[in-house]
C-alpha atoms as a PDB file:
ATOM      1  CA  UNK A   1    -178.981 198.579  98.418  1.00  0.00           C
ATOM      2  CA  UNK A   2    -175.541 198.074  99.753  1.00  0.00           C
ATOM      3  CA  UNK A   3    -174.340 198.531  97.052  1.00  0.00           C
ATOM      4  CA  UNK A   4    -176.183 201.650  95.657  1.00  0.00           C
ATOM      5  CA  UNK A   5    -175.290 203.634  98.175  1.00  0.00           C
ATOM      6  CA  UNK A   6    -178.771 205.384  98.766  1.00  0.00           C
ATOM      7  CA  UNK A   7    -180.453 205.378 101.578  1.00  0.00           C
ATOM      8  CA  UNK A   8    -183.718 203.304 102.200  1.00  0.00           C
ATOM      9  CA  UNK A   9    -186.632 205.589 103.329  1.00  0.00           C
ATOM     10  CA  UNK A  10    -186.994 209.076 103.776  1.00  0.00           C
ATOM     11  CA  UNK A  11    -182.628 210.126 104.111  1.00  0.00           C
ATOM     12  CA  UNK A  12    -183.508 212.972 106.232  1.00  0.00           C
ATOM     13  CA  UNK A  13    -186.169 211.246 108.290  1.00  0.00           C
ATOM     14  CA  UNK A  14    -185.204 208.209 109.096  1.00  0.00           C
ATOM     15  CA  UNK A  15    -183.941 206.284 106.117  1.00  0.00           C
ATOM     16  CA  UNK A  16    -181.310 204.332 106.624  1.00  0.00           C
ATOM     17  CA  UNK A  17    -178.255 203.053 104.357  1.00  0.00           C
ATOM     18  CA  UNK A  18    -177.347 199.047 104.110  1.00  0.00           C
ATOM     19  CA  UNK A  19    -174.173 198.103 105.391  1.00  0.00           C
ATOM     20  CA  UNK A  20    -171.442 197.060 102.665  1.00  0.00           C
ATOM     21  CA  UNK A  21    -171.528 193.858 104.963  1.00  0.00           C
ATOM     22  CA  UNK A  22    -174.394 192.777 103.773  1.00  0.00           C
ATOM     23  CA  UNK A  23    -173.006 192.621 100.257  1.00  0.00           C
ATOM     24  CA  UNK A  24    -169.906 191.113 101.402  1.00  0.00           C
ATOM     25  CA  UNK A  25    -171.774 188.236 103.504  1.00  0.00           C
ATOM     26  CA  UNK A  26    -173.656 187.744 100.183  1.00  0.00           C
ATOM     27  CA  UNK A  27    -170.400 187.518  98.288  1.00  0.00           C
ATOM     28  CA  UNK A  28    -168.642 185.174 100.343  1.00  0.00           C
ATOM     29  CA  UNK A  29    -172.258 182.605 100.757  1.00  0.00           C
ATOM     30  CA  UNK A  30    -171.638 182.426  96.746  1.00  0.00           C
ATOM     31  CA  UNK A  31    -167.788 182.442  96.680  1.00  0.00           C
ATOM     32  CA  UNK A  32    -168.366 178.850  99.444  1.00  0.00           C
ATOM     33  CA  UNK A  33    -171.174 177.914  97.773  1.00  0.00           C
ATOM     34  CA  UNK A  34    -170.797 174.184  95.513  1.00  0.00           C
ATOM     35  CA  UNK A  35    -174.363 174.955  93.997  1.00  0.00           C
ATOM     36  CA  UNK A  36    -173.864 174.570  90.207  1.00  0.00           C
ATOM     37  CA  UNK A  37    -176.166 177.446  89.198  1.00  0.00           C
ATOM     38  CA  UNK A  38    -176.654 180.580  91.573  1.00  0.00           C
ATOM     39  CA  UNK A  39    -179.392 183.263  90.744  1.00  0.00           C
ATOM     40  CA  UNK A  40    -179.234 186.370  92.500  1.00  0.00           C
ATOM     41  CA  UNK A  41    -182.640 188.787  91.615  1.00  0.00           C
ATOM     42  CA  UNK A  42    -184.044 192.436  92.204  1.00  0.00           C
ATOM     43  CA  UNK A  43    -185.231 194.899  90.705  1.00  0.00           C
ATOM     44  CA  UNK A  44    -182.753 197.419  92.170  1.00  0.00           C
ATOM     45  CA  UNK A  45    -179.780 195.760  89.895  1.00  0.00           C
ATOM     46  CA  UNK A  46    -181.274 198.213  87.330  1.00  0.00           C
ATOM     47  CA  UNK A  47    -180.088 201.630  89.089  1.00  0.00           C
ATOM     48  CA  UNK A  48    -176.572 200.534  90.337  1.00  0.00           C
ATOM     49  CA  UNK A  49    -173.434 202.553  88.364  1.00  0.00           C
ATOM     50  CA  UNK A  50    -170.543 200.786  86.116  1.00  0.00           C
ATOM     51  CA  UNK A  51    -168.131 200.988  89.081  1.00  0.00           C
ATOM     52  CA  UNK A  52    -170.649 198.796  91.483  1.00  0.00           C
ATOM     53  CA  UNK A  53    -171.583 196.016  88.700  1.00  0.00           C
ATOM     54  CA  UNK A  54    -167.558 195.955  88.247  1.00  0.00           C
ATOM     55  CA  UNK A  55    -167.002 195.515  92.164  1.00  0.00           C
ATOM     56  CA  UNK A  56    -169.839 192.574  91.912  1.00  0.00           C
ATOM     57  CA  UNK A  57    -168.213 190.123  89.005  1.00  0.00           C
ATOM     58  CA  UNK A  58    -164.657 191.197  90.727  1.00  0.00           C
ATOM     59  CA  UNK A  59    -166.103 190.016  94.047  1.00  0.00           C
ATOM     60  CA  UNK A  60    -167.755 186.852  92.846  1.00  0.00           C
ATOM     61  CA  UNK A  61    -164.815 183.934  91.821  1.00  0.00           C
ATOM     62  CA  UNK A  62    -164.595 181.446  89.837  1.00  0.00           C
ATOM     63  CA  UNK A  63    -167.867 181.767  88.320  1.00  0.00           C
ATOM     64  CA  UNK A  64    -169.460 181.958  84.610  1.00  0.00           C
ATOM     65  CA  UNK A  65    -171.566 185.182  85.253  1.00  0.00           C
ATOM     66  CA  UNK A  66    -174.701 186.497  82.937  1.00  0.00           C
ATOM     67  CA  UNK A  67    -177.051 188.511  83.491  1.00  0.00           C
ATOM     68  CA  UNK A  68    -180.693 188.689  82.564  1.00  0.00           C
ATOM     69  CA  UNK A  69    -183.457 191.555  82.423  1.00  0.00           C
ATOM     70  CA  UNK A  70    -186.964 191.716  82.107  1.00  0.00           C
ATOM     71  CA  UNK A  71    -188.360 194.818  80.066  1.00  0.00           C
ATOM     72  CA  UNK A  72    -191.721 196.417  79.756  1.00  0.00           C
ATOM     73  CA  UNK A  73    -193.127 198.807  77.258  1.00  0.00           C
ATOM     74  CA  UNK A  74    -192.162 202.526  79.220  1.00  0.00           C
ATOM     75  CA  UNK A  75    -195.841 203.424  78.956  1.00  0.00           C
ATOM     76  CA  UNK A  76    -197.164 200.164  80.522  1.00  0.00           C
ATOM     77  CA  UNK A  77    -194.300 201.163  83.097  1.00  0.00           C
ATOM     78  CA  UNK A  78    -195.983 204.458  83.869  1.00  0.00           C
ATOM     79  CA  UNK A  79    -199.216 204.453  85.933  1.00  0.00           C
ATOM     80  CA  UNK A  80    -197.343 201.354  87.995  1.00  0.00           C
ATOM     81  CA  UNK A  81    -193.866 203.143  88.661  1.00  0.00           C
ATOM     82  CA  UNK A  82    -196.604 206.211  89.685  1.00  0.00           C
ATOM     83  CA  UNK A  83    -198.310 204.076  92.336  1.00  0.00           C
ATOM     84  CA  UNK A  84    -194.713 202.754  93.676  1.00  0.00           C
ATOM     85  CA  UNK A  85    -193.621 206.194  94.242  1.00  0.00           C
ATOM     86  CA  UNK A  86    -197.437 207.067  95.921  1.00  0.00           C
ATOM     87  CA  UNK A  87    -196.042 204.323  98.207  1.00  0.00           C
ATOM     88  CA  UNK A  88    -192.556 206.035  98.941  1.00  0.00           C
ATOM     89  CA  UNK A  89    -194.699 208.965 100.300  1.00  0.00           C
ATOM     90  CA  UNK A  90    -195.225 211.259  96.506  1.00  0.00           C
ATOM     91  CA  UNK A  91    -198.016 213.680  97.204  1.00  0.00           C
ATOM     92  CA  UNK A  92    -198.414 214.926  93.590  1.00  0.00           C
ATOM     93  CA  UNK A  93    -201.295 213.941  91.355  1.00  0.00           C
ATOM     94  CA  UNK A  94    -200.729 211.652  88.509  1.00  0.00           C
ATOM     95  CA  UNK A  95    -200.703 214.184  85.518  1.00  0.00           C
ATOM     96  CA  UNK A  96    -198.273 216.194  88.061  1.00  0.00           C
ATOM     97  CA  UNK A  97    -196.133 213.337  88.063  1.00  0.00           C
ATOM     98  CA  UNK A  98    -196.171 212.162  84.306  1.00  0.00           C
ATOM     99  CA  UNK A  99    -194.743 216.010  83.786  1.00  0.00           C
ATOM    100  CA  UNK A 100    -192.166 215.861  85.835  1.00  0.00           C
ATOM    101  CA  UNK A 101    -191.358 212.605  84.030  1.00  0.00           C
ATOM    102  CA  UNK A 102    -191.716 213.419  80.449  1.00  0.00           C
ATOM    103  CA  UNK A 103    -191.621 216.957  80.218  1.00  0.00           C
ATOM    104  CA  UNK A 104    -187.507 216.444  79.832  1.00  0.00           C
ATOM    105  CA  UNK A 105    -186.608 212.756  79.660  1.00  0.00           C
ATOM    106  CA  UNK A 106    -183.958 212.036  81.972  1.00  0.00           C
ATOM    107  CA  UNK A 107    -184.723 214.510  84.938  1.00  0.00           C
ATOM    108  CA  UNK A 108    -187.196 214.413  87.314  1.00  0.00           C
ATOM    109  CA  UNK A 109    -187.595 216.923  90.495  1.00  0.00           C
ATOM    110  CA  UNK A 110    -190.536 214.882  91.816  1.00  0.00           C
ATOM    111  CA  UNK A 111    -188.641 211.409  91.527  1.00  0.00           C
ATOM    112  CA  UNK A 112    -185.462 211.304  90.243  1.00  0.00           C
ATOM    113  CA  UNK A 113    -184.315 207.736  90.681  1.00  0.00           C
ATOM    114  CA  UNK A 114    -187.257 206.891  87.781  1.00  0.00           C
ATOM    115  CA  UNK A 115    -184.622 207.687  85.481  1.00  0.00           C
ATOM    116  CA  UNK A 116    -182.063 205.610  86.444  1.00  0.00           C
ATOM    117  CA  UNK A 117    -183.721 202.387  85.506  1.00  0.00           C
ATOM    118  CA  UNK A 118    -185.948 203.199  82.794  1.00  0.00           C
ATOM    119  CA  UNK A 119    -183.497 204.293  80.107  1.00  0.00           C
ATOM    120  CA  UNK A 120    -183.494 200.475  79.670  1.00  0.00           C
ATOM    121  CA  UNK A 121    -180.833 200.373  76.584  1.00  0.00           C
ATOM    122  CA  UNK A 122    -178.377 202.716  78.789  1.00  0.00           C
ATOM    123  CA  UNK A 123    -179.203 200.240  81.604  1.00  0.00           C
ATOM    124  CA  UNK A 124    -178.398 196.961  79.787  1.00  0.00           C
ATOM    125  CA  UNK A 125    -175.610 198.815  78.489  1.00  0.00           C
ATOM    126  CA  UNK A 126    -173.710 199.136  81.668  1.00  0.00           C
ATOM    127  CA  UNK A 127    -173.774 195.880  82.098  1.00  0.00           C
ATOM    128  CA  UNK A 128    -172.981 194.657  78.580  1.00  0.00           C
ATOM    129  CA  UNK A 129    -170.075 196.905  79.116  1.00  0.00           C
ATOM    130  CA  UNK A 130    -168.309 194.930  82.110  1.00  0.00           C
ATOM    131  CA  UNK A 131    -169.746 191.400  80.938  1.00  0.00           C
ATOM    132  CA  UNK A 132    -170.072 191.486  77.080  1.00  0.00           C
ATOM    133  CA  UNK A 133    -173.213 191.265  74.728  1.00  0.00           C
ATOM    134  CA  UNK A 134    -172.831 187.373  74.582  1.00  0.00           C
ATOM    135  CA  UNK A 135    -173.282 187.416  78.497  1.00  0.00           C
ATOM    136  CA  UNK A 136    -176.661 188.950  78.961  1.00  0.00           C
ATOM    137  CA  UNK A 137    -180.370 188.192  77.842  1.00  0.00           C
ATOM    138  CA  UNK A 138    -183.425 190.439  77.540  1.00  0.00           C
ATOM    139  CA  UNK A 139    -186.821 189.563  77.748  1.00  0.00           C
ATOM    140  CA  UNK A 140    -189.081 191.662  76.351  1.00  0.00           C
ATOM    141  CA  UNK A 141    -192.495 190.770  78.342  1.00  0.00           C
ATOM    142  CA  UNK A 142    -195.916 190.477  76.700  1.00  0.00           C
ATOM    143  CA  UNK A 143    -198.937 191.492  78.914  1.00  0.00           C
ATOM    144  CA  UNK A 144    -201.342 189.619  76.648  1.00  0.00           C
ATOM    145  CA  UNK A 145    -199.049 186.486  77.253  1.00  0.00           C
ATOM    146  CA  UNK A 146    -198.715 186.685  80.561  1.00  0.00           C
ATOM    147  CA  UNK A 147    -196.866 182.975  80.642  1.00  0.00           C
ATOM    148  CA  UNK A 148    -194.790 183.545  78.554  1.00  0.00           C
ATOM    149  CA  UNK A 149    -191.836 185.410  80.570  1.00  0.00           C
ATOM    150  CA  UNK A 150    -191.938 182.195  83.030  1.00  0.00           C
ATOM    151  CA  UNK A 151    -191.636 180.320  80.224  1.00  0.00           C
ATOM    152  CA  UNK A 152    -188.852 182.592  78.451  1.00  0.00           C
ATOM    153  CA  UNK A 153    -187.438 181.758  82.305  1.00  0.00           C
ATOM    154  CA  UNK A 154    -187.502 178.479  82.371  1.00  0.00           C
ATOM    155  CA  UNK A 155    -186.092 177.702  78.907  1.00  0.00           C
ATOM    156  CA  UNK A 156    -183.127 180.359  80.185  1.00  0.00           C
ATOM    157  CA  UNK A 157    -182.151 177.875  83.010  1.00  0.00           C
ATOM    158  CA  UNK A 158    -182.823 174.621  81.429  1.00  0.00           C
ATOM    159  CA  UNK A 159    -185.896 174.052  83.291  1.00  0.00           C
ATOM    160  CA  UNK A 160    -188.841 171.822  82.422  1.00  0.00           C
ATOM    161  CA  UNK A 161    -191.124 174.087  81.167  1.00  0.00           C
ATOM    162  CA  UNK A 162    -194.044 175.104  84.149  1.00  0.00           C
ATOM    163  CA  UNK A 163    -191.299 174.752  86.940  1.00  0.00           C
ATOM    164  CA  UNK A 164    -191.271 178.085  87.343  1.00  0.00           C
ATOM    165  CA  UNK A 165    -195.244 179.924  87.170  1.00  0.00           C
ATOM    166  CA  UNK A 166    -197.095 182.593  88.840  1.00  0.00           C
ATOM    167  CA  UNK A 167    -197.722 182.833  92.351  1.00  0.00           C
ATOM    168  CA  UNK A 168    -201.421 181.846  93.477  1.00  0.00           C
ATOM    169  CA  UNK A 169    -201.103 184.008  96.692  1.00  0.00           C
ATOM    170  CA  UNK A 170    -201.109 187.504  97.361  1.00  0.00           C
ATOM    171  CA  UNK A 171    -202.326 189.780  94.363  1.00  0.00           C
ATOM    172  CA  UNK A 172    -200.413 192.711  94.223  1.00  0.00           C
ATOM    173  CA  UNK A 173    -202.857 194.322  92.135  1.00  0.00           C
ATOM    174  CA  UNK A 174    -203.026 197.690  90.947  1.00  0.00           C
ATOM    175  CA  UNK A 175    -204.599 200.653  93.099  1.00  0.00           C
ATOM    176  CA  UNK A 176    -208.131 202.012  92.580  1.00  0.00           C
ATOM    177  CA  UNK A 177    -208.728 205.821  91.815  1.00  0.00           C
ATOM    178  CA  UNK A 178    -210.935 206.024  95.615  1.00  0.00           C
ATOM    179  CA  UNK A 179    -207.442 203.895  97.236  1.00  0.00           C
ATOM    180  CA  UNK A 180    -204.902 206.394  95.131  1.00  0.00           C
ATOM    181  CA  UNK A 181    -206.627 209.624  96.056  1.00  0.00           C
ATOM    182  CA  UNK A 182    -207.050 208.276 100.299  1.00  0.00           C
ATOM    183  CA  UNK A 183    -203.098 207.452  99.391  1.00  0.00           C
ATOM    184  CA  UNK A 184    -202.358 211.087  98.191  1.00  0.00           C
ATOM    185  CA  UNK A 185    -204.526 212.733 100.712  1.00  0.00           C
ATOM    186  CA  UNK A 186    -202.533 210.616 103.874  1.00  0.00           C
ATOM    187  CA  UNK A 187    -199.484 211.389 101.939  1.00  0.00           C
ATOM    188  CA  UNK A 188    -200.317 215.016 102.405  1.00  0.00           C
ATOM    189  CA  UNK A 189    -200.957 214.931 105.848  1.00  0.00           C
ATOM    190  CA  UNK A 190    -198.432 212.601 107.501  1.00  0.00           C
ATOM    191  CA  UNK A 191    -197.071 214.751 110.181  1.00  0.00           C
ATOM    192  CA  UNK A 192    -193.583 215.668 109.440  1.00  0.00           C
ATOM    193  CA  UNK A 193    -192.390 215.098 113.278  1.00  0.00           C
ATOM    194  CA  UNK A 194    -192.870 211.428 112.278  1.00  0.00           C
ATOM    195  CA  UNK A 195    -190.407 209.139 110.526  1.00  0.00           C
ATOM    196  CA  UNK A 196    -189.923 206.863 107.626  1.00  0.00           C
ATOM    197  CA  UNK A 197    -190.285 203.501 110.159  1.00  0.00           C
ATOM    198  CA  UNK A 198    -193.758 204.633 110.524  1.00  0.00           C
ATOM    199  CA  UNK A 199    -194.584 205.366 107.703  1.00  0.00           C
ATOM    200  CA  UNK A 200    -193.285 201.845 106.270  1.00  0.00           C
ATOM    201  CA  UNK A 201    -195.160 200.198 109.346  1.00  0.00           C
ATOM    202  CA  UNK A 202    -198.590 201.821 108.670  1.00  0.00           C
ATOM    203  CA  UNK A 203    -198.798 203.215 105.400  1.00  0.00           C
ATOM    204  CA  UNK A 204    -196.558 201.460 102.843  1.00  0.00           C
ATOM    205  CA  UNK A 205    -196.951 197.790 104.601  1.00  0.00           C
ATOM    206  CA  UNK A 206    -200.014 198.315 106.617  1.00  0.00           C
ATOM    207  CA  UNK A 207    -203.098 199.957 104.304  1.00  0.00           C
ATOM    208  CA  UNK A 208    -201.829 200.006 101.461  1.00  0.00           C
ATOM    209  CA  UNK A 209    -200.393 195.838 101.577  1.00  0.00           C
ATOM    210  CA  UNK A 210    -203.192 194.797 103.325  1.00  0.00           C
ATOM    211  CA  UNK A 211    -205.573 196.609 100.406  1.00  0.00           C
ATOM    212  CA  UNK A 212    -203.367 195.321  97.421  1.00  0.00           C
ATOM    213  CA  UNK A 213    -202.528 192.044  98.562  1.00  0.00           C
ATOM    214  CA  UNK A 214    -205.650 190.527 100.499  1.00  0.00           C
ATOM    215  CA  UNK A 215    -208.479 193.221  99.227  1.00  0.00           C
ATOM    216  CA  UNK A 216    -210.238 192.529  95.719  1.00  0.00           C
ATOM    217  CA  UNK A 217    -211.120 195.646  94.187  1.00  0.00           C
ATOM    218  CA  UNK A 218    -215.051 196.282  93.261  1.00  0.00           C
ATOM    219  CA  UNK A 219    -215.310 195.214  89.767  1.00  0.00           C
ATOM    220  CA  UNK A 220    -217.052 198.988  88.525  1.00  0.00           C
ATOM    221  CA  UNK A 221    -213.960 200.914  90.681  1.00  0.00           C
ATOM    222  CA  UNK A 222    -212.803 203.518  88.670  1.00  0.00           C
ATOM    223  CA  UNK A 223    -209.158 203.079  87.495  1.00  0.00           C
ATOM    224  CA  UNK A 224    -206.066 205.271  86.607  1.00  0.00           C
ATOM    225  CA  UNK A 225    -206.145 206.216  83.361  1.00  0.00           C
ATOM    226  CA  UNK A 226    -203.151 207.951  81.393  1.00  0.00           C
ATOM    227  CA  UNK A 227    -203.687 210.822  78.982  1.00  0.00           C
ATOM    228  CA  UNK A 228    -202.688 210.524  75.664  1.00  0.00           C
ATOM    229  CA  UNK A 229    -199.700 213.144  75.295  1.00  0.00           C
ATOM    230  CA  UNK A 230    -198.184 210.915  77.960  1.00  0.00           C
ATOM    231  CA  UNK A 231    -198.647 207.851  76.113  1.00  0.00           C
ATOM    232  CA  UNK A 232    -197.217 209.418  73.376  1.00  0.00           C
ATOM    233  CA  UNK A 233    -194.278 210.979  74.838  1.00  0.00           C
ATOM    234  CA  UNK A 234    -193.639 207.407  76.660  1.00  0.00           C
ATOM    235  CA  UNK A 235    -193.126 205.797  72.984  1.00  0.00           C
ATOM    236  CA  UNK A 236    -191.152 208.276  71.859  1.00  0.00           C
ATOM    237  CA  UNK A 237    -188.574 207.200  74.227  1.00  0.00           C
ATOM    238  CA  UNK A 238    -189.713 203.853  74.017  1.00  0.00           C
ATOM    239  CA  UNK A 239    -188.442 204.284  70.701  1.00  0.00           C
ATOM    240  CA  UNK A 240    -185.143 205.389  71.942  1.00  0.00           C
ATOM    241  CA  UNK A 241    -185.205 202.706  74.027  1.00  0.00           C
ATOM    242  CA  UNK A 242    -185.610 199.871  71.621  1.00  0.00           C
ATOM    243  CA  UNK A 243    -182.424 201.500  69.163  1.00  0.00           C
ATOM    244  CA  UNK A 244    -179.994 201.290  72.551  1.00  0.00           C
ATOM    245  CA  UNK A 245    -181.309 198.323  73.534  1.00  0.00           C
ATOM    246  CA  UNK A 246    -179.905 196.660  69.865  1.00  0.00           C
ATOM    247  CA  UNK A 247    -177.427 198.305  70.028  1.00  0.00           C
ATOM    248  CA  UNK A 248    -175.330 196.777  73.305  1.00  0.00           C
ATOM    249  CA  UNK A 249    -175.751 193.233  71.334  1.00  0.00           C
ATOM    250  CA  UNK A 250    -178.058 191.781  73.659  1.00  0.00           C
ATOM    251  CA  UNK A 251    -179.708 188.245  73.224  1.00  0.00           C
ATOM    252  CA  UNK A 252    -183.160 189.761  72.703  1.00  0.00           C
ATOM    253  CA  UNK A 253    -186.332 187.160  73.726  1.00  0.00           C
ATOM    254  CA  UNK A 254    -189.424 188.275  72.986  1.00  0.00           C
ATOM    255  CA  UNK A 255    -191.406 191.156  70.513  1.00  0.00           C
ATOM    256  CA  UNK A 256    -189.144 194.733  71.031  1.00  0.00           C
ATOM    257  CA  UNK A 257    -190.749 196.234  68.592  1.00  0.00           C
ATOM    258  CA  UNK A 258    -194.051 196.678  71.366  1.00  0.00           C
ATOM    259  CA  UNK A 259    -191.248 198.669  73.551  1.00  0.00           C
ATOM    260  CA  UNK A 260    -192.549 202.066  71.016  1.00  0.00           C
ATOM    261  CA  UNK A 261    -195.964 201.039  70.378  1.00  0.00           C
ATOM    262  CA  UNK A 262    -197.668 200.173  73.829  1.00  0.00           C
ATOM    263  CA  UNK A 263    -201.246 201.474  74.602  1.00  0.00           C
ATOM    264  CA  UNK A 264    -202.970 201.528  77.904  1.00  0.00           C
ATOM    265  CA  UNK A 265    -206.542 203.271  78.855  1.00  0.00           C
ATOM    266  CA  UNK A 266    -206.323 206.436  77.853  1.00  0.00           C
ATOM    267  CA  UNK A 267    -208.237 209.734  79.625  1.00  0.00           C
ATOM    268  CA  UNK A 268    -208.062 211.734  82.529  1.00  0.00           C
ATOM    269  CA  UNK A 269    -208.313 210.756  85.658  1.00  0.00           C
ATOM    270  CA  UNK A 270    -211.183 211.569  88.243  1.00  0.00           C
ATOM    271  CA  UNK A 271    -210.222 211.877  91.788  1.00  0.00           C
ATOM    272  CA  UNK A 272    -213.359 211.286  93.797  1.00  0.00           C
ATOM    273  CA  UNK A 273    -213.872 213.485  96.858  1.00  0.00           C
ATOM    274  CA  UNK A 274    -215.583 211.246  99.128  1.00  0.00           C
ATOM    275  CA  UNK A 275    -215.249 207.172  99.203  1.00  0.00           C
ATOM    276  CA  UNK A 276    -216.786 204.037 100.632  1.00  0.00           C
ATOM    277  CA  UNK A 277    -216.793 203.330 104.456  1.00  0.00           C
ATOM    278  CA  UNK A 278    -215.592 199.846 103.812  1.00  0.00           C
ATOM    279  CA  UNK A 279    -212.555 201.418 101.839  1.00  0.00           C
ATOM    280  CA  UNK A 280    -211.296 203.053 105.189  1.00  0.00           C
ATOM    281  CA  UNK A 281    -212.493 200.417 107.154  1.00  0.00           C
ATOM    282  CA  UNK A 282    -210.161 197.989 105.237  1.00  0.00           C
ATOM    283  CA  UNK A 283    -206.995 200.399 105.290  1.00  0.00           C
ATOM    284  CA  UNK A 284    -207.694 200.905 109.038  1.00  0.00           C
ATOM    285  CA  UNK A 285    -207.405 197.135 109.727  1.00  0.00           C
END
């Protein structure tokens, strides 16, 4: 974030830039460090600009640098990205959102910032450009496999192979349509006297942690589904994305050619009007 220059939160209530210190401090703990292998990760590499990646491998000495992303099919990107943003504070409605995605591929008035990472090839490309092809890996992951990026992970690194696996703790799971319409519906009325601390506090690591991470959803709740112009349209640039993607020269790991033929349920969504007691009991807690 330091290095993105954005603020974190809601810029005109509350949100708050990161201090270039932070970067430096991180800089420096690398620059001293006599580790052999360092591996710094987030997901927020993805949206930074040629002229920060430059200032990073200028910053860090004496070091053989790569770099290595993790890529998703767009479409299986889309109903999660929407829930991330429901969790930034979006109010819109999921086929609201997906045409303010899609509609015109690269602009966005609802979310712009969804852009900036998921061009992947023009992504991968930025860095490619200030490291070189033979310098950065991309694994394309396989939801039906779901071992298989730890593994892709482990061989990366020189690891024995199940040193790295998934977590056992803490789900993270995907939002029901009764927990995404409360989520909307708060959204909507979260007075606008009050802050983006707040809203962080209660909302985004309050409910809706407490309901994703320690909560298991009713096995019959109804789920998000995406309609099928969307899943379309999300190929089609999948598509686009898979030709840039070969093109920067990337080590490739994995199947690309799913990046342009994904499928995930398809339909409209139903956004029930009233839900359980034990649903707002939980998000209460």
């Amino acid at each position: 974030w330091a290095l993105t220059g954005r603020a974190w939160g809601w810029s005109k209530r509350g949100g708050e830039k990161t201090s270039r210190e932070h970067w430096n401090q991180l800089a420096n703990s690398i620059n001293k460090s006599d580790a052999e292998t360092i591996l710094v990760s987030s997901e927020f590499f993805s949206e930074i600009n040629g002229d920060a990646i430059r200032t990073i491998f200028s910053e860090i000495k004496n070091r053989k640098e790569e770099v290595i992303f993790t890529v998703r099919p767009l479409v299986k990107l889309l109903g999660s990205s929407y829930q991330q943003y429901l969790k930034y504070g979006t109010k819109v409605d999921y086929t609201t959102w997906l045409h303010s995605v899609l509609d015109n591929p690269g602009e966005s008035k609802v979310n712009p910032t969804f852009w900036m990472r998921h061009f992947h090839g023009r992504v991968v490309a930025r860095w490619v450009d200030v490291l070189g092809p033979k310098n950065a890996t991309v694994i394309i992951v396989d939801e039906s496999k779901p071992e298989f990026l730890f593994d892709s992970i482990n061989e990366y690194l020189g690891l024995p192979q199940g040193f790295l696996k998934a977590q056992q703790t803490g789900s993270n799971r995907s939002l029901s349509m009764e927990e995404i319409a409360l989520l909307i519906e708060i959204n909507k009325r979260f007075p606008q006297e009050r802050d983006w601390n707040e809203y962080e506090v209660f909302i985004r690591d309050g409910y809706i942690r407490r309901l994703t991470d320690h909560v298991k959803a009713p096995k019959d709740a109804a789920r998000l589904l995406t309609p099928q112009w969307a899943i379309d349209k999300g190929n089609e640039v999948g598509a686009q994305n898979k030709k840039e993607l070969l093109a920067t020269g990337a080590r490739i790991m994995g199947d690309i050619e799913s990046l342009d033929s994904a499928s995930v349920p398809e339909g409209e969504s139903i956004y029930p009007e009233k839900i359980s007691i034990d649903l707002v009991a939980q998000a209460m807690l």
